[in-house]
N, C-alpha and C. Protein backbone atom coordinates (compact mmCIF):
# COMPACT_ATOMS: atom_id res chain seq x y z
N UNK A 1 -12.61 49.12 56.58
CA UNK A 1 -13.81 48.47 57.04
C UNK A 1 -14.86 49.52 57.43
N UNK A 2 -14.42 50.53 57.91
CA UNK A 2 -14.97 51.29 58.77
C UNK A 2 -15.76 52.29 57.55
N UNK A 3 -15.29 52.54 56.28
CA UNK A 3 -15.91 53.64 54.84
C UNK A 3 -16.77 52.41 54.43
N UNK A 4 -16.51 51.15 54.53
CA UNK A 4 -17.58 50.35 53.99
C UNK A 4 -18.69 50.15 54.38
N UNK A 5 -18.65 50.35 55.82
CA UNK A 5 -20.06 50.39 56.78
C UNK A 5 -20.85 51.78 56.51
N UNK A 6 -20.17 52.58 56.19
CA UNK A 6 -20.45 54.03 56.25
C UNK A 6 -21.35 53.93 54.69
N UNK A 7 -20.54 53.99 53.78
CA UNK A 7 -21.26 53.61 52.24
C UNK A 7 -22.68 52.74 52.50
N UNK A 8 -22.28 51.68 52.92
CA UNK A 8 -23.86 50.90 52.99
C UNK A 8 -25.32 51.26 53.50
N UNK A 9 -24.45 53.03 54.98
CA UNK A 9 -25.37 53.29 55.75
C UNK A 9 -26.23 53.99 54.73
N UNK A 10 -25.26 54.49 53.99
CA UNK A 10 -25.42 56.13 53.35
C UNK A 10 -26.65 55.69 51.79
N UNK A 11 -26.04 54.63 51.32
CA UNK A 11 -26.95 53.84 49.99
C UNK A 11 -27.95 54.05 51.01
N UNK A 12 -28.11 52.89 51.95
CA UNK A 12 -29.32 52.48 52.32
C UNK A 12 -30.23 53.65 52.90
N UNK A 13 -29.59 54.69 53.54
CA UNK A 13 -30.86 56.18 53.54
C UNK A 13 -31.12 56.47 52.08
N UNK A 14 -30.21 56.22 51.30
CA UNK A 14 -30.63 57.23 50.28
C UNK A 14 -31.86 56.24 49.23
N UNK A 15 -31.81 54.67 49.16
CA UNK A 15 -32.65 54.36 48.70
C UNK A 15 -34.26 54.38 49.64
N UNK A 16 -33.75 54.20 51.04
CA UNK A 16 -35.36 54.51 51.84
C UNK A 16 -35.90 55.59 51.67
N UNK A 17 -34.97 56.49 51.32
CA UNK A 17 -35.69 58.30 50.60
C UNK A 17 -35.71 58.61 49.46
N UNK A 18 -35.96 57.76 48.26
CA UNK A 18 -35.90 57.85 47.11
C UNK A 18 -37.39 57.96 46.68
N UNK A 19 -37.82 57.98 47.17
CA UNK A 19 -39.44 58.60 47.00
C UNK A 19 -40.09 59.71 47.32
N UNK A 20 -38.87 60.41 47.74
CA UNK A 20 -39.27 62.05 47.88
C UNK A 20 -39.15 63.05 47.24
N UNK A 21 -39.67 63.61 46.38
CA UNK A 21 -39.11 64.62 45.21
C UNK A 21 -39.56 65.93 45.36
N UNK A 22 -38.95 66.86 44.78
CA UNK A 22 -39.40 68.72 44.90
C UNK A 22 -40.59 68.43 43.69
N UNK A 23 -40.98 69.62 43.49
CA UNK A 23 -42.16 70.28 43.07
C UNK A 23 -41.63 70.40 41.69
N UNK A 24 -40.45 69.82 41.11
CA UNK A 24 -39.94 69.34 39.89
C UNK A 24 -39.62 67.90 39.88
N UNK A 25 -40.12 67.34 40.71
CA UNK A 25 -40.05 66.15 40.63
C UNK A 25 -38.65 65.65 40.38
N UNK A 26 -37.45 65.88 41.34
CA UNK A 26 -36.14 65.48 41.10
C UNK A 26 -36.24 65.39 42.78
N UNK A 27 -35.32 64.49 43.00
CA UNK A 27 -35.29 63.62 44.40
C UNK A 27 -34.70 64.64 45.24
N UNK A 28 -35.14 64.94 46.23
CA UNK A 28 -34.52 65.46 47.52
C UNK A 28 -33.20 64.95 48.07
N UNK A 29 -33.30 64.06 48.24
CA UNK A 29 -31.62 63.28 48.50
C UNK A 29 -31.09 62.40 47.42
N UNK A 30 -29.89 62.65 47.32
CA UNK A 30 -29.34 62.16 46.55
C UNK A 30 -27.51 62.04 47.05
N UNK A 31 -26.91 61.67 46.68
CA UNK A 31 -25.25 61.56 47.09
C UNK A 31 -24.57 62.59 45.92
N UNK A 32 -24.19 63.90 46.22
CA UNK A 32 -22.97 64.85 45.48
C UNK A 32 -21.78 63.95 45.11
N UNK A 33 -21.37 62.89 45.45
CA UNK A 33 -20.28 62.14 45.43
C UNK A 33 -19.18 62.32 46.39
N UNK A 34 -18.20 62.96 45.90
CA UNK A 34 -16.72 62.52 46.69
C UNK A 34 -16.03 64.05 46.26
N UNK A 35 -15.46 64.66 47.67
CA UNK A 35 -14.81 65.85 47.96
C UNK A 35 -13.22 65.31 47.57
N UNK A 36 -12.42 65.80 46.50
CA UNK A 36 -10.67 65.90 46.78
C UNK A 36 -10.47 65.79 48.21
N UNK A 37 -9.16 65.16 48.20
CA UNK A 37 -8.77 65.05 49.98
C UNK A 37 -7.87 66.23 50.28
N UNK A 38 -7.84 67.10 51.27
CA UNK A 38 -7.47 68.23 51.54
C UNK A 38 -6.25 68.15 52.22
N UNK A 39 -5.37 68.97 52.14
CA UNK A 39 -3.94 68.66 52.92
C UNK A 39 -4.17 69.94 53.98
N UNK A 40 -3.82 69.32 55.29
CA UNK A 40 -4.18 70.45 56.36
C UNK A 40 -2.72 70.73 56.79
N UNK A 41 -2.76 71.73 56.98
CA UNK A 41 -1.61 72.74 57.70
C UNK A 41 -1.29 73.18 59.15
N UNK A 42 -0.78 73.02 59.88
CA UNK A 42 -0.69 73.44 61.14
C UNK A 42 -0.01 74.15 61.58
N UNK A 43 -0.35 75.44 62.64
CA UNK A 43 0.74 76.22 62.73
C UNK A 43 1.50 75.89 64.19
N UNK A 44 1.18 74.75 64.52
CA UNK A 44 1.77 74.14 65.66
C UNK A 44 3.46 73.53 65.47
């Protein structure tokens, strides 16, 4: 529930800033997508 609220926040900045572009005219924000999930190690 909690990645679904997060996704909707994240669309919804990124379409209210979709009218901002560099000096090549390609959008300032945009979403990179999705990082592999990382396996953490502990030396505990």
């Amino acid at each position: 529930m909690l990645q679904m609220v997060l996704d909707n926040e994240i669309a919804e900045y990124i379409d209210a800033h979709s009218n901002l572009v560099d000096e090549n005219n390609r959008r300032i924000i945009v979403r990179n997508g999705y990082s592999p999930k990382w396996m953490i190690i502990s030396g505990m």
